[in-house]
C-alpha atoms as a PDB file:
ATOM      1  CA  UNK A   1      58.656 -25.707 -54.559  1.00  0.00           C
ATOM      2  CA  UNK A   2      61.368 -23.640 -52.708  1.00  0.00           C
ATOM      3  CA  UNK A   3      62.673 -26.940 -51.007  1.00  0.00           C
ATOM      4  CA  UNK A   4      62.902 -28.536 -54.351  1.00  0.00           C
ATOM      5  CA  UNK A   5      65.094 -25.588 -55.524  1.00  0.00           C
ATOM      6  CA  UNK A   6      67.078 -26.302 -52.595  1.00  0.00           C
ATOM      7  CA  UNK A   7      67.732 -29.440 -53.170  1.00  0.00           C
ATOM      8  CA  UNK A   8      68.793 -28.945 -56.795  1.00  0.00           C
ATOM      9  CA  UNK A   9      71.248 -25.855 -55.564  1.00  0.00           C
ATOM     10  CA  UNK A  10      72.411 -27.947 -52.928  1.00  0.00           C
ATOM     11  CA  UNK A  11      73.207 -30.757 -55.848  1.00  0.00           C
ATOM     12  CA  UNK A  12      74.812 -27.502 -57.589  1.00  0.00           C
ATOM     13  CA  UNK A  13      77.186 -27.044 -54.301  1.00  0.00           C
ATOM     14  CA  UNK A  14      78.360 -30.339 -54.061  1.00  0.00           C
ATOM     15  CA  UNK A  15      78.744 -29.856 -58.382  1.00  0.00           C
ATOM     16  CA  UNK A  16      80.953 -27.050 -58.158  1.00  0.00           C
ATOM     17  CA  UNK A  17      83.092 -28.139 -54.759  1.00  0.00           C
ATOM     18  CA  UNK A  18      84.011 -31.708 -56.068  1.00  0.00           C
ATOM     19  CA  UNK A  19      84.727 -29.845 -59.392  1.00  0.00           C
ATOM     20  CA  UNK A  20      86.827 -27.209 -58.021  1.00  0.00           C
ATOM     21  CA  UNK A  21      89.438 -29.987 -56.644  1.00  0.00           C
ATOM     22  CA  UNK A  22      89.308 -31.556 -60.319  1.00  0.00           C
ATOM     23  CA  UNK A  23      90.726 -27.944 -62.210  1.00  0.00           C
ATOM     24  CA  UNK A  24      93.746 -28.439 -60.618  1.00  0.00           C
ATOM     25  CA  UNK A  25      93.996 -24.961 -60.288  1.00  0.00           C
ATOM     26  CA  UNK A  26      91.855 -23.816 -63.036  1.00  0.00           C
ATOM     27  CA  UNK A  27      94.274 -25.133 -65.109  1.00  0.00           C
ATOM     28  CA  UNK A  28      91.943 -27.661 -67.129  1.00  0.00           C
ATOM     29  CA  UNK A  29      89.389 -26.784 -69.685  1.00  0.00           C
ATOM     30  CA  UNK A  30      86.689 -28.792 -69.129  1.00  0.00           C
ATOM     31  CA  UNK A  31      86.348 -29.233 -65.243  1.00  0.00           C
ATOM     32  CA  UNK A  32      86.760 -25.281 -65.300  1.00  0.00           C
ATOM     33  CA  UNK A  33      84.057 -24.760 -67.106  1.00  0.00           C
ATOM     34  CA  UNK A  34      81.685 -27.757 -65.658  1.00  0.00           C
ATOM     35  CA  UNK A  35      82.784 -25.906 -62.297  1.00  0.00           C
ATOM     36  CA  UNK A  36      81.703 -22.263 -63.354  1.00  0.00           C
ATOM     37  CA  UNK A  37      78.336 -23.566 -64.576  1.00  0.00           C
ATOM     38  CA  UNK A  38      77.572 -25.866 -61.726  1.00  0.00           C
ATOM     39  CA  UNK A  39      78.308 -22.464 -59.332  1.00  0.00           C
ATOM     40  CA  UNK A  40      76.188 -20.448 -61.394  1.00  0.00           C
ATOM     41  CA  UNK A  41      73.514 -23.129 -61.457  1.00  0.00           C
ATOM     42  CA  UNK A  42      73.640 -23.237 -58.037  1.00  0.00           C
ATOM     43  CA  UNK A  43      73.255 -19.616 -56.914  1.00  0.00           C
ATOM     44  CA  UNK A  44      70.638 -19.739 -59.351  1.00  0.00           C
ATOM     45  CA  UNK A  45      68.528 -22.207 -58.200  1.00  0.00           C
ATOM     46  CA  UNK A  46      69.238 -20.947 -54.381  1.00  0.00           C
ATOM     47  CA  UNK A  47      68.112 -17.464 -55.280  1.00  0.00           C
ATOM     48  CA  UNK A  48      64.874 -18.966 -56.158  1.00  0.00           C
ATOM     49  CA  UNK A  49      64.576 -21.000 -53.383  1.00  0.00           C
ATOM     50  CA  UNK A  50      65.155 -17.830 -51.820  1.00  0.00           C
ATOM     51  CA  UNK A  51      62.015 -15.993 -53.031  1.00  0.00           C
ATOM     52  CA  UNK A  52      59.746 -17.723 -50.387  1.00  0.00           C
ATOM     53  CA  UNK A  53      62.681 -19.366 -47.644  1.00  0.00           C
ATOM     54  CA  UNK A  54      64.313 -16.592 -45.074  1.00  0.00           C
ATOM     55  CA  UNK A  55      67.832 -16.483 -46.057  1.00  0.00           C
ATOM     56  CA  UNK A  56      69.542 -17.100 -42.786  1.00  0.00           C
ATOM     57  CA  UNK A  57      67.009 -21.342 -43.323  1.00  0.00           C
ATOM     58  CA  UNK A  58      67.723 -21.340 -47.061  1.00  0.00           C
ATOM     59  CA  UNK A  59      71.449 -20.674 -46.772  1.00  0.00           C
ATOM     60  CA  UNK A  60      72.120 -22.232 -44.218  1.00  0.00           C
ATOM     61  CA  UNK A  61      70.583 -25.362 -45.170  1.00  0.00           C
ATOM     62  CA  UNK A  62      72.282 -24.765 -48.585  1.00  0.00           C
ATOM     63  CA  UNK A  63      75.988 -24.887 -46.951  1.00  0.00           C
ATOM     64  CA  UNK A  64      74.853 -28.385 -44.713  1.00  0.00           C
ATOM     65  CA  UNK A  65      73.994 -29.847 -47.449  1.00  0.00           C
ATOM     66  CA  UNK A  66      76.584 -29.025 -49.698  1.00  0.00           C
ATOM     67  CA  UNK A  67      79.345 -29.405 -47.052  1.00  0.00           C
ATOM     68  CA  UNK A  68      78.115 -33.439 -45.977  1.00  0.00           C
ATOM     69  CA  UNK A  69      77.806 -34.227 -49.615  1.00  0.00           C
ATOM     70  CA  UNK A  70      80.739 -32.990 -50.694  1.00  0.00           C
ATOM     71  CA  UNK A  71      82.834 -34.583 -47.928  1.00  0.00           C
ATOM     72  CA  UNK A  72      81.025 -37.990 -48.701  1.00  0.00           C
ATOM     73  CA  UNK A  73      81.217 -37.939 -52.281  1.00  0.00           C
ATOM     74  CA  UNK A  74      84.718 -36.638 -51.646  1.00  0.00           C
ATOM     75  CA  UNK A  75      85.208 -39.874 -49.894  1.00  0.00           C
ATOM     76  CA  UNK A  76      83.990 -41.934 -52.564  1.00  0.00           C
ATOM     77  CA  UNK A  77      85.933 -40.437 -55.465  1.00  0.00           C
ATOM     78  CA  UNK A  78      89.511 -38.560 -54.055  1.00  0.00           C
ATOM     79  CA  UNK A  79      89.413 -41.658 -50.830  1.00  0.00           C
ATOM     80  CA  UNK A  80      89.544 -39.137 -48.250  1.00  0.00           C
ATOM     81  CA  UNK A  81      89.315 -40.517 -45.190  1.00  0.00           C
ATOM     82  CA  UNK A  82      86.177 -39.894 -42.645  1.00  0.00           C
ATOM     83  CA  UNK A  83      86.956 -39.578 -38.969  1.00  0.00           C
ATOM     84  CA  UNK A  84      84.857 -39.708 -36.240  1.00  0.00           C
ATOM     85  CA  UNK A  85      85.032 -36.331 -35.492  1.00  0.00           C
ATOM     86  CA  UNK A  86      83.433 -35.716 -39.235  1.00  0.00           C
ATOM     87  CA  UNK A  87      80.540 -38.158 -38.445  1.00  0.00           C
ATOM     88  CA  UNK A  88      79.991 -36.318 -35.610  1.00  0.00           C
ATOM     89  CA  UNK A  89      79.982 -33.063 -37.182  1.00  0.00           C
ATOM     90  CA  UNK A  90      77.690 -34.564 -39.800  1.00  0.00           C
ATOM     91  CA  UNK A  91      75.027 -35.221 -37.638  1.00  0.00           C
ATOM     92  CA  UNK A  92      74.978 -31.540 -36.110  1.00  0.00           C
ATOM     93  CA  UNK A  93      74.761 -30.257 -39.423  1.00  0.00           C
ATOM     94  CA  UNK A  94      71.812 -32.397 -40.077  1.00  0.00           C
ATOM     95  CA  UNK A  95      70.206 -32.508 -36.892  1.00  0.00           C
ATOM     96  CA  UNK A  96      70.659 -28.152 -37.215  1.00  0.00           C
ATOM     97  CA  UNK A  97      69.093 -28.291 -40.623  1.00  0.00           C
ATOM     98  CA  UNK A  98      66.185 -30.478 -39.264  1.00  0.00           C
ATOM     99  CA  UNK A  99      65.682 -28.091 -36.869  1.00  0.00           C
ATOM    100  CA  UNK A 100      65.617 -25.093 -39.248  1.00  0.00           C
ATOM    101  CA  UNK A 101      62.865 -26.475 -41.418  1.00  0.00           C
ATOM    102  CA  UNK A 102      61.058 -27.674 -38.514  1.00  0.00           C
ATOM    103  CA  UNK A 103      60.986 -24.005 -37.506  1.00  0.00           C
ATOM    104  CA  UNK A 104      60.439 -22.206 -40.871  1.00  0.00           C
ATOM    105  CA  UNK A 105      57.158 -24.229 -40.787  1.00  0.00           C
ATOM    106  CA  UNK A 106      57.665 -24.432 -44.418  1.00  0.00           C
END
């Protein structure tokens, strides 16, 4: 069940990073507050993930995730660009988080 909460806090981080770029600055209601509760609902959901995961997999996992699907759904909705460099990065990121849960032996 922890990697399920994972997942969904991990949905949460991408949530709250795509959301942070559409405030503009805090600035706009509704993508403020769709931010705020996608952060909270993400800490959330990683603290319970938390309960049974070391923090140093859980977290770190947490950020890889987050980070790749923010830059790819970034991609898809602002048309940032992806480099090679990025793909790159992307697959140690995964390759690391592989790696991790292969190791927690959860």
């Amino acid at each position: 069940m922890a990697w399920i909460y994972l997942l969904i806090a991990s949905a949460f981080e991408v949530a709250f990073a795509l959301g942070t770029n559409a405030t503009h600055g805090f600035t706009r209601l509704r993508p403020s507050v769709l931010t705020l509760l996608a952060a909270a609902g993400g800490i959330f959901t990683l603290s319970q993930a938390l309960r049974t995961l070391d923090v140093g997999v859980g977290y770190t996992i947490w950020t890889g995730i987050g980070s790749i699907g923010t830059v790819l759904l970034g991609a898809t909705i602002y048309k940032e660009k992806i480099t090679t460099p990025k793909l790159i990065s992307f697959a140690a990121i995964i390759t690391g988080a592989l790696v991790l849960r292969l190791a927690s032996g959860g």
